[in-house]
N, C-alpha and C. Protein backbone atom coordinates (compact mmCIF):
# COMPACT_ATOMS: atom_id res chain seq x y z
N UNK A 1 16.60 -4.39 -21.90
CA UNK A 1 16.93 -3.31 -20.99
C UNK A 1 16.75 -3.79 -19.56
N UNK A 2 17.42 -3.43 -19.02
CA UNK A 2 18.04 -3.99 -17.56
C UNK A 2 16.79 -2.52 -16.29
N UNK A 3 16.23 -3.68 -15.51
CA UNK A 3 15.38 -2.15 -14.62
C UNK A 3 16.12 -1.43 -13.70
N UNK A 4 15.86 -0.41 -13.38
CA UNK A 4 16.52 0.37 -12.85
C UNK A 4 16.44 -0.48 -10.91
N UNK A 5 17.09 -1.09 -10.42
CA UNK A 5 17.20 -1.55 -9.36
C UNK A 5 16.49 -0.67 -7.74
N UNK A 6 16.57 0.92 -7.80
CA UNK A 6 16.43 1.70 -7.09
C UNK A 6 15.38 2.18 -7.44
N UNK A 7 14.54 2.48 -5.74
CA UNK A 7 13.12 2.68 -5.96
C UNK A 7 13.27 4.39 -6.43
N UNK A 8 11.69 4.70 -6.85
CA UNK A 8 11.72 6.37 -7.39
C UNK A 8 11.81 6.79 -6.14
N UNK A 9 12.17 8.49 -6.83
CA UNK A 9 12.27 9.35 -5.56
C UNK A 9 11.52 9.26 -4.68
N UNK A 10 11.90 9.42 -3.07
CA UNK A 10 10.86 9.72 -2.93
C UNK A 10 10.76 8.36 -1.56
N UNK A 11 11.25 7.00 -1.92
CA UNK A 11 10.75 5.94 -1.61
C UNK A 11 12.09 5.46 -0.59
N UNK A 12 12.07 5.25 0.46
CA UNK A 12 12.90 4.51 1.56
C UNK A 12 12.41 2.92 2.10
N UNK A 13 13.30 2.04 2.57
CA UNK A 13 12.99 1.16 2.59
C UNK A 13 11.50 1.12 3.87
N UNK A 14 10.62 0.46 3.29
CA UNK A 14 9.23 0.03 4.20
C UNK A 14 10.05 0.16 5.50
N UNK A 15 9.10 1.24 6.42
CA UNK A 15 9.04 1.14 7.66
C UNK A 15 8.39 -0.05 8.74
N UNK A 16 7.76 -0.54 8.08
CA UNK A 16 7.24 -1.55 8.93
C UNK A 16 7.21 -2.95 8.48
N UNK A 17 7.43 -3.67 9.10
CA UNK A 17 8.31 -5.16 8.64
C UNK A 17 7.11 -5.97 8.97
N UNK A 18 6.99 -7.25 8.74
CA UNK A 18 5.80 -8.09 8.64
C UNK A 18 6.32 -9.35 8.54
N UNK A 19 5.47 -10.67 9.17
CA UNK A 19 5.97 -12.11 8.48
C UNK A 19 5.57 -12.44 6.91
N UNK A 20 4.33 -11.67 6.89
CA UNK A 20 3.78 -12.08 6.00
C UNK A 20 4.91 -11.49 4.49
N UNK A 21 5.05 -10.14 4.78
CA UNK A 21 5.80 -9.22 3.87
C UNK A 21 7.47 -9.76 3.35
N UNK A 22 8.13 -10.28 4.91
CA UNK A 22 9.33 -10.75 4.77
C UNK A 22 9.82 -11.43 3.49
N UNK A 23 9.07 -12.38 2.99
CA UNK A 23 10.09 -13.28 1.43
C UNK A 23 9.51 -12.16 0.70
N UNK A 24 8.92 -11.12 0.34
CA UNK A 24 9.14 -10.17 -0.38
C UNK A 24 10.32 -8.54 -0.49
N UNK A 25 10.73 -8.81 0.38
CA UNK A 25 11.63 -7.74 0.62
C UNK A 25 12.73 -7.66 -0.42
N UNK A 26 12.95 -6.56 -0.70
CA UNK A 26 12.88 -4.91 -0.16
C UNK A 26 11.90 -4.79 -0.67
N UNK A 27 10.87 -4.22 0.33
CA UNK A 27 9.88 -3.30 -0.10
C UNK A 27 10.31 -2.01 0.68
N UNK A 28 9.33 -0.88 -0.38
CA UNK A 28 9.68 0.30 0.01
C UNK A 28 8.51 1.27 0.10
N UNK A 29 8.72 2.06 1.14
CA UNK A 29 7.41 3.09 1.47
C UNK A 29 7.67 4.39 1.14
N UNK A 30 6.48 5.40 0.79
CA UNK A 30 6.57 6.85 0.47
C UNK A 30 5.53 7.38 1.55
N UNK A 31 5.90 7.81 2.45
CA UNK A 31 5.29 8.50 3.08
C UNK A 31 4.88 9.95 3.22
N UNK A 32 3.70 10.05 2.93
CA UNK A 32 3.44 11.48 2.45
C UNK A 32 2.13 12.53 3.62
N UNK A 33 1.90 13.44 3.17
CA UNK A 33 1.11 13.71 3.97
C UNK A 33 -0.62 13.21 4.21
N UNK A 34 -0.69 12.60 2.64
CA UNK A 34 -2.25 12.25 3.07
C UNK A 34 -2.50 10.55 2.89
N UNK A 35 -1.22 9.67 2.67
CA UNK A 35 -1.03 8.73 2.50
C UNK A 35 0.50 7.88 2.27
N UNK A 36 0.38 6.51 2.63
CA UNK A 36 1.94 6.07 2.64
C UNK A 36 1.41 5.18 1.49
N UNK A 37 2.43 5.18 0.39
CA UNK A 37 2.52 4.45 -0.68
C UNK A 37 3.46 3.32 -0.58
N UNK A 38 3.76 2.62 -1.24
CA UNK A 38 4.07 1.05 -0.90
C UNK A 38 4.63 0.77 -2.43
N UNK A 39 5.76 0.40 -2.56
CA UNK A 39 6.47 -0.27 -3.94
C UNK A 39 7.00 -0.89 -3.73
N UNK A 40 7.46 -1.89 -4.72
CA UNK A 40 8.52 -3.30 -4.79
C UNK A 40 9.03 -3.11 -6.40
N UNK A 41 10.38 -3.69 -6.74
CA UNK A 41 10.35 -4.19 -7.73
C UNK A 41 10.33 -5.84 -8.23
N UNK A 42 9.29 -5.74 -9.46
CA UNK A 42 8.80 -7.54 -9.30
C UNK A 42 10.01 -7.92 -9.32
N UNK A 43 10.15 -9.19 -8.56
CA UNK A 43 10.97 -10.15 -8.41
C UNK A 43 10.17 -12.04 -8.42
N UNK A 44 10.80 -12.90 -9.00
CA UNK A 44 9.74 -14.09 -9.34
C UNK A 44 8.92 -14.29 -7.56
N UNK A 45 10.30 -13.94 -6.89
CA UNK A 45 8.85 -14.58 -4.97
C UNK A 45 7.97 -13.75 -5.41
N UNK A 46 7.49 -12.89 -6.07
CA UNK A 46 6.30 -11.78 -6.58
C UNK A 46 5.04 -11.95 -7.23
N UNK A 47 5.50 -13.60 -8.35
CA UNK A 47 4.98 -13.98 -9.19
C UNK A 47 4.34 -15.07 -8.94
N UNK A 48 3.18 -15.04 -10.17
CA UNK A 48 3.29 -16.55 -9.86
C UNK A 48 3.82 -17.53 -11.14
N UNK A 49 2.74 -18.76 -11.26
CA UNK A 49 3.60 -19.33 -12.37
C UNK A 49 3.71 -19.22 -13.61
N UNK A 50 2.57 -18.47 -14.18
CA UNK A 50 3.04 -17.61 -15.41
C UNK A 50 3.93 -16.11 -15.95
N UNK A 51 4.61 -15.93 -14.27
CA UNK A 51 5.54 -15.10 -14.40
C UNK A 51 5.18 -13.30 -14.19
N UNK A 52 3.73 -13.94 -13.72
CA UNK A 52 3.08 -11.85 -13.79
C UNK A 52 3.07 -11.95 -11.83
N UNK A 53 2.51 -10.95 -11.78
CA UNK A 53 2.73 -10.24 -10.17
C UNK A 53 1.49 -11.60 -9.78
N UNK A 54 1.00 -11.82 -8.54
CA UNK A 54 0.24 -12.33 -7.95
C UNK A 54 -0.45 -12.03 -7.04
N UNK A 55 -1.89 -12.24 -7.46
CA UNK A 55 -3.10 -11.41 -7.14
C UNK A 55 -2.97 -11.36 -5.86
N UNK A 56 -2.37 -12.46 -4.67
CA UNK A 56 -2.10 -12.28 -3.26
C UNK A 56 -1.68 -11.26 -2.93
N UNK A 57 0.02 -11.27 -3.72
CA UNK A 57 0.93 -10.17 -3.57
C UNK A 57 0.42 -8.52 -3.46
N UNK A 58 -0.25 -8.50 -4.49
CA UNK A 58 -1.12 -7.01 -4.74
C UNK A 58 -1.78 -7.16 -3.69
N UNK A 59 -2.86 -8.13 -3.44
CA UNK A 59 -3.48 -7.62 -2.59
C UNK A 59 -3.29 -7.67 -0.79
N UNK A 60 -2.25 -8.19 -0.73
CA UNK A 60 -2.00 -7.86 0.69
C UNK A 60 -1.28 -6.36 1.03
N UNK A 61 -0.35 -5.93 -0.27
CA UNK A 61 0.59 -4.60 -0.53
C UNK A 61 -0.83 -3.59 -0.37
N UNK A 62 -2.06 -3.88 -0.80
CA UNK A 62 -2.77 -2.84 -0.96
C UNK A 62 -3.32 -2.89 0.14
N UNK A 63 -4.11 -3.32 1.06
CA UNK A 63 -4.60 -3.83 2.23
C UNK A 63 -3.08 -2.76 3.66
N UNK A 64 -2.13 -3.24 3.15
CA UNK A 64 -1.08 -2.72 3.41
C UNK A 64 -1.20 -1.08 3.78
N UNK A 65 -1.01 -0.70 2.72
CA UNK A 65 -1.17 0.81 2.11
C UNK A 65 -2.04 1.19 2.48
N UNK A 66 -3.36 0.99 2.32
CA UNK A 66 -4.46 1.55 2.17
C UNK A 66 -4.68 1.41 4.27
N UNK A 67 -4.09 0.68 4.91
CA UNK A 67 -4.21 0.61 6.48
C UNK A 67 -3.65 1.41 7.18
N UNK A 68 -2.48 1.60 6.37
CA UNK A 68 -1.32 2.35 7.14
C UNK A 68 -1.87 4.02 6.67
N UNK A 69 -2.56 4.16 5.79
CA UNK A 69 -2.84 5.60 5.22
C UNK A 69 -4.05 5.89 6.21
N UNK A 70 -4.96 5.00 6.72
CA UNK A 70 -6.01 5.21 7.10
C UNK A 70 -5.79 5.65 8.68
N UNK A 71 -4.89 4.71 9.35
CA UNK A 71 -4.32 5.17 10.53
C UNK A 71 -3.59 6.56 10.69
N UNK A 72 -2.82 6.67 9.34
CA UNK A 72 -1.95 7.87 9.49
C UNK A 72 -3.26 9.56 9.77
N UNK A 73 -4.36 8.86 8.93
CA UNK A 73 -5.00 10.45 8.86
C UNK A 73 -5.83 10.34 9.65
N UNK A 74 -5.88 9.05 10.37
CA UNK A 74 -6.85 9.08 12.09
C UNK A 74 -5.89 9.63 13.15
N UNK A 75 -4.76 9.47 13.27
CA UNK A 75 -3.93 9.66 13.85
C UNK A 75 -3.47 11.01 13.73
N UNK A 76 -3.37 11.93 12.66
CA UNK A 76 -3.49 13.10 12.22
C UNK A 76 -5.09 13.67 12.79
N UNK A 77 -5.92 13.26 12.74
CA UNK A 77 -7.39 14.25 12.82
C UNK A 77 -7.41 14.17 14.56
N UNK A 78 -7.02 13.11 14.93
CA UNK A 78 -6.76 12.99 16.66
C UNK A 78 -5.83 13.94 17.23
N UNK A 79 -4.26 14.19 16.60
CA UNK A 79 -3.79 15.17 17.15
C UNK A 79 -3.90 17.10 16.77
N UNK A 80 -4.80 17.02 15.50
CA UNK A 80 -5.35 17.64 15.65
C UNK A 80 -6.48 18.37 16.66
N UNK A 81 -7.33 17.46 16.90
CA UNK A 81 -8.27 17.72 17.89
C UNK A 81 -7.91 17.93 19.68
N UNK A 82 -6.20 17.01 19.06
CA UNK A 82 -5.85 17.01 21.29
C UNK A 82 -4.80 18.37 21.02
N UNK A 83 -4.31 18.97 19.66
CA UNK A 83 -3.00 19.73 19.72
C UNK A 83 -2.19 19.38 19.89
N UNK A 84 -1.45 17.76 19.45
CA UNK A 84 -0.60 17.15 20.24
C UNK A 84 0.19 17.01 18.67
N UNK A 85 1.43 15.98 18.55
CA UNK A 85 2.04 16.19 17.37
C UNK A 85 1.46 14.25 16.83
N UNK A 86 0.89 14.21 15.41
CA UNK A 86 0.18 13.10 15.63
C UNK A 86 0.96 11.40 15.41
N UNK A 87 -0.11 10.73 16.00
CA UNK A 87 0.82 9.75 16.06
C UNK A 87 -0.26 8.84 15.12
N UNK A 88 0.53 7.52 14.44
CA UNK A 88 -0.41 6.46 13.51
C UNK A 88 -1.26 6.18 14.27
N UNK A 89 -2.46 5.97 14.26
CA UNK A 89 -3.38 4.92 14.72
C UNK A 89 -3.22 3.56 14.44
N UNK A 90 -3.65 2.66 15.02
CA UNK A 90 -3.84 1.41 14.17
C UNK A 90 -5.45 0.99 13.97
N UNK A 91 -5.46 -0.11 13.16
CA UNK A 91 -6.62 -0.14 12.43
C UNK A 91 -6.51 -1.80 11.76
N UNK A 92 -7.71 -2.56 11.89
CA UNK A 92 -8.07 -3.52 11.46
C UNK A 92 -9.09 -3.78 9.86
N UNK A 93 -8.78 -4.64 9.28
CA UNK A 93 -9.41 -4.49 7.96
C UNK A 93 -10.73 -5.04 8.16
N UNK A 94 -11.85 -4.19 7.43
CA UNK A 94 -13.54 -4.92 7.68
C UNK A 94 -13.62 -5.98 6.47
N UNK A 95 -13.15 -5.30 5.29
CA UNK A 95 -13.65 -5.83 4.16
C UNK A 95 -12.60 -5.33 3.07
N UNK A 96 -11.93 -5.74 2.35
CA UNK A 96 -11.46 -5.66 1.14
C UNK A 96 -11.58 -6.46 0.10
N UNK A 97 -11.67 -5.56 -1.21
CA UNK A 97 -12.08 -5.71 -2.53
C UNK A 97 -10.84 -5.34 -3.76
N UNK A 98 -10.83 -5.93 -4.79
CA UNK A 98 -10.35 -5.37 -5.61
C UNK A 98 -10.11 -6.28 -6.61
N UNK A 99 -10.09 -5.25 -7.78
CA UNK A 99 -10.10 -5.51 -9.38
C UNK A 99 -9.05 -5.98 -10.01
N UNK A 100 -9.06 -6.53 -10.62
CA UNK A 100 -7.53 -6.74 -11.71
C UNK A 100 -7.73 -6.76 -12.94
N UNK A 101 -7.12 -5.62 -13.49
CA UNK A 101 -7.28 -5.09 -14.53
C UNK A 101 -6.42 -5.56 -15.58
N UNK A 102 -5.23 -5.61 -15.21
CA UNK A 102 -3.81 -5.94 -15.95
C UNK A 102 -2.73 -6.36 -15.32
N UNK A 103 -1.59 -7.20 -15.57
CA UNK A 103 -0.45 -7.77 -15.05
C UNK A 103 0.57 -6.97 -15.05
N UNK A 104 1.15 -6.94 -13.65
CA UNK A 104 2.67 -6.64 -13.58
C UNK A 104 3.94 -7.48 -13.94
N UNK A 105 4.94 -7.19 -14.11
CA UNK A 105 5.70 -8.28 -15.40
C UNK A 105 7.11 -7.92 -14.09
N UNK A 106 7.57 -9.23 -14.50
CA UNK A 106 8.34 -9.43 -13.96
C UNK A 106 10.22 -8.43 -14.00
N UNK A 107 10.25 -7.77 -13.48
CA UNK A 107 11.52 -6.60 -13.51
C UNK A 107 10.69 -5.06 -13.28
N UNK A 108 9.14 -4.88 -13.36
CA UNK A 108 8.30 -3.88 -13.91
C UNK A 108 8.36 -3.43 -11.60
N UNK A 109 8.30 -1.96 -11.72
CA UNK A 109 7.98 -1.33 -10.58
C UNK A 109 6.89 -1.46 -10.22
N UNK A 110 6.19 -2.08 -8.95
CA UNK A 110 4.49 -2.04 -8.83
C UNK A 110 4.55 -1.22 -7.22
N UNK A 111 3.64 -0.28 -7.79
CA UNK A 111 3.22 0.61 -6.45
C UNK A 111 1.67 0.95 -6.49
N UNK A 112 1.74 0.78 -4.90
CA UNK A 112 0.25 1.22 -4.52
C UNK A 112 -0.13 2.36 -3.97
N UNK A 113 -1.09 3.12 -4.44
CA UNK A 113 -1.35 4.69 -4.32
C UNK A 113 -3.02 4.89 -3.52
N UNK A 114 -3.00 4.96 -2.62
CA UNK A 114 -3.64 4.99 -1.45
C UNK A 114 -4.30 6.38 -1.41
N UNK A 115 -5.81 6.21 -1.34
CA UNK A 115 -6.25 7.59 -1.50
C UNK A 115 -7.71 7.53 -0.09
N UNK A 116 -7.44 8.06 0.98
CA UNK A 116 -8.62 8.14 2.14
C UNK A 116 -9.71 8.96 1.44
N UNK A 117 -10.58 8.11 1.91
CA UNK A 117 -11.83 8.74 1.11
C UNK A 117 -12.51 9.10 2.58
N UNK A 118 -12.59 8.53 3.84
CA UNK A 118 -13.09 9.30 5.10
C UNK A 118 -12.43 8.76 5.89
N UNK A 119 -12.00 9.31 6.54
CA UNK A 119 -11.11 8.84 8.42
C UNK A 119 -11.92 9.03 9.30
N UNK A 120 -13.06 8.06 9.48
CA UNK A 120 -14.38 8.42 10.58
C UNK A 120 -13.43 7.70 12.22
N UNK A 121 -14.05 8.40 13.17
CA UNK A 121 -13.53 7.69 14.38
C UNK A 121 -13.36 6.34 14.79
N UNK A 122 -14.17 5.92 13.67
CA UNK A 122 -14.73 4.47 14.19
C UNK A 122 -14.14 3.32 12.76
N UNK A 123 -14.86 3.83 11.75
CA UNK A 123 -14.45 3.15 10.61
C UNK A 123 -13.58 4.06 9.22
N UNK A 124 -12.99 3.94 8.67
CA UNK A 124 -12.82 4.41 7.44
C UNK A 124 -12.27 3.71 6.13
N UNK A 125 -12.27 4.40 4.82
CA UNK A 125 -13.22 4.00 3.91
C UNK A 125 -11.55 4.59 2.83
N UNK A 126 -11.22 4.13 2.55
CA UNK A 126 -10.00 3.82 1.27
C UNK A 126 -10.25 3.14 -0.11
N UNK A 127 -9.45 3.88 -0.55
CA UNK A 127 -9.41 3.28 -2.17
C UNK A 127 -8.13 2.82 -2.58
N UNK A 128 -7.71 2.76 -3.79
CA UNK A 128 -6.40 2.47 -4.25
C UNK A 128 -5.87 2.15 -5.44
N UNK A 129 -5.05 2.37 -6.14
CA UNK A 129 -4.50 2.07 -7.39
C UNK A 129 -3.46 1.28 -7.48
N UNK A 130 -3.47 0.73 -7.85
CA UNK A 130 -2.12 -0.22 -8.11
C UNK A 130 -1.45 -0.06 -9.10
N UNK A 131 -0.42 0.30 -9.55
CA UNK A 131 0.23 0.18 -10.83
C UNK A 131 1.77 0.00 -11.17
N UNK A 132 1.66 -0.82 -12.39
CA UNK A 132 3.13 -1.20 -12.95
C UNK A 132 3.95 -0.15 -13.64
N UNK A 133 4.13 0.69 -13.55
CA UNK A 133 4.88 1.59 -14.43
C UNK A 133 3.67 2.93 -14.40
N UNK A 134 3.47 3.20 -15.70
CA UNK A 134 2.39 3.72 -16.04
C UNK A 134 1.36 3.24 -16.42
N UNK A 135 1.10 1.97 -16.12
CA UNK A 135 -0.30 0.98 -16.19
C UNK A 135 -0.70 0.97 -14.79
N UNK A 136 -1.82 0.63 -14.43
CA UNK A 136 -3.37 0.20 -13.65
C UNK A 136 -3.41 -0.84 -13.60
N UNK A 137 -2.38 -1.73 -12.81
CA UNK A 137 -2.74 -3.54 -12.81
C UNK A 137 -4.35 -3.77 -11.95
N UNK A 138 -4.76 -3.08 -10.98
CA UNK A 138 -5.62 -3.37 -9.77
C UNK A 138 -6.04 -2.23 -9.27
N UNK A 139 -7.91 -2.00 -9.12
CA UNK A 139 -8.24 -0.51 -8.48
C UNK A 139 -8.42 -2.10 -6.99
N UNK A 140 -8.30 -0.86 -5.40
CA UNK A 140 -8.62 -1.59 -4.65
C UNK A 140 -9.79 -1.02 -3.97
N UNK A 141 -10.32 -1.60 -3.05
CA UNK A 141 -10.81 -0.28 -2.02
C UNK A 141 -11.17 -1.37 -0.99
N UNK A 142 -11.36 -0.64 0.87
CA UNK A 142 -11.52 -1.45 1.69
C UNK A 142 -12.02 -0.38 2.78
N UNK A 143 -12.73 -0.78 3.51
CA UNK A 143 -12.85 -0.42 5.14
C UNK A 143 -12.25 -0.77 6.00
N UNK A 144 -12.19 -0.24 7.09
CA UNK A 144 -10.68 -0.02 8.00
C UNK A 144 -11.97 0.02 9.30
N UNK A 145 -11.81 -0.63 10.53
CA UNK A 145 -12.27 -0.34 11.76
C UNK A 145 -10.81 0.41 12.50
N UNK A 146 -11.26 1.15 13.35
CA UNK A 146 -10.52 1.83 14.41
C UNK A 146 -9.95 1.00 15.49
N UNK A 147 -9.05 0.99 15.73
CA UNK A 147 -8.34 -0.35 17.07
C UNK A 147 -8.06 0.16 18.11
């Protein structure tokens, strides 16, 4: 069975472009209200040499996600507080972590699901899921400084 080429609903091509991201493209973002999600479909630049996703790959996509979500709801709690309409923050990574649980396969959808656990002024504190389909390849989680 042949994968469905087009990301799920929902998903437009990644707003924000990168060197690092570039030989992976198309990637695609879901931007939502309490987080931007992040998908690709595997492709081998994805893999490595036994043909599953690569632990880099995940973990820069999650690092990714989990930055851009953290800015979005600093950037949200800021224009909240000025009444203004809000804009992203940006934000630097302190520390990231994460698990690998299981492999993404090559043709398989991998998206990262970004969940803010605090948007402090200064630092905040993310988690994350990674998954191939309906599998859990990678839980992540990281701290975010304020920029």
């Amino acid at each position: 069975m042949t994968p469905d080429p087009l990301p799920p609903k929902g998903f437009a091509p990644h707003f924000r472009k990168s060197p690092v991201t570039d030989p992976w493209e198309p990637l695609f973002s879901c931007v939502e209200p309490e987080a931007v999600r992040l998908g690709l479909r595997l492709r081998e630049a994805h893999c490595n040499s036994r043909g599953f996703a690569h632990g880099g790959v995940i973990a820069a996509l999650a690092d990714n996600a989990m930055g851009l979500s953290y800015g979005r709801a600093l950037g949200a709690r800021a224009a909240a507080d000025d009444g203004e309409a809000p804009a992203p923050a940006r934000a630097v990574t302190v520390s990231l972590s994460l698990d690998y649980v299981a492999s993404g396969q090559l043709g398989e959808w991998l998206e990262v699901r970004p969940r803010v656990i605090r948007a402090g002024r200064r630092l905040g504190f993310v988690d994350a899921l990674v998954m191939a389909g309906d599998r859990v390849v990678a839980r992540a989680s990281a701290t975010f400084s304020a920029v």
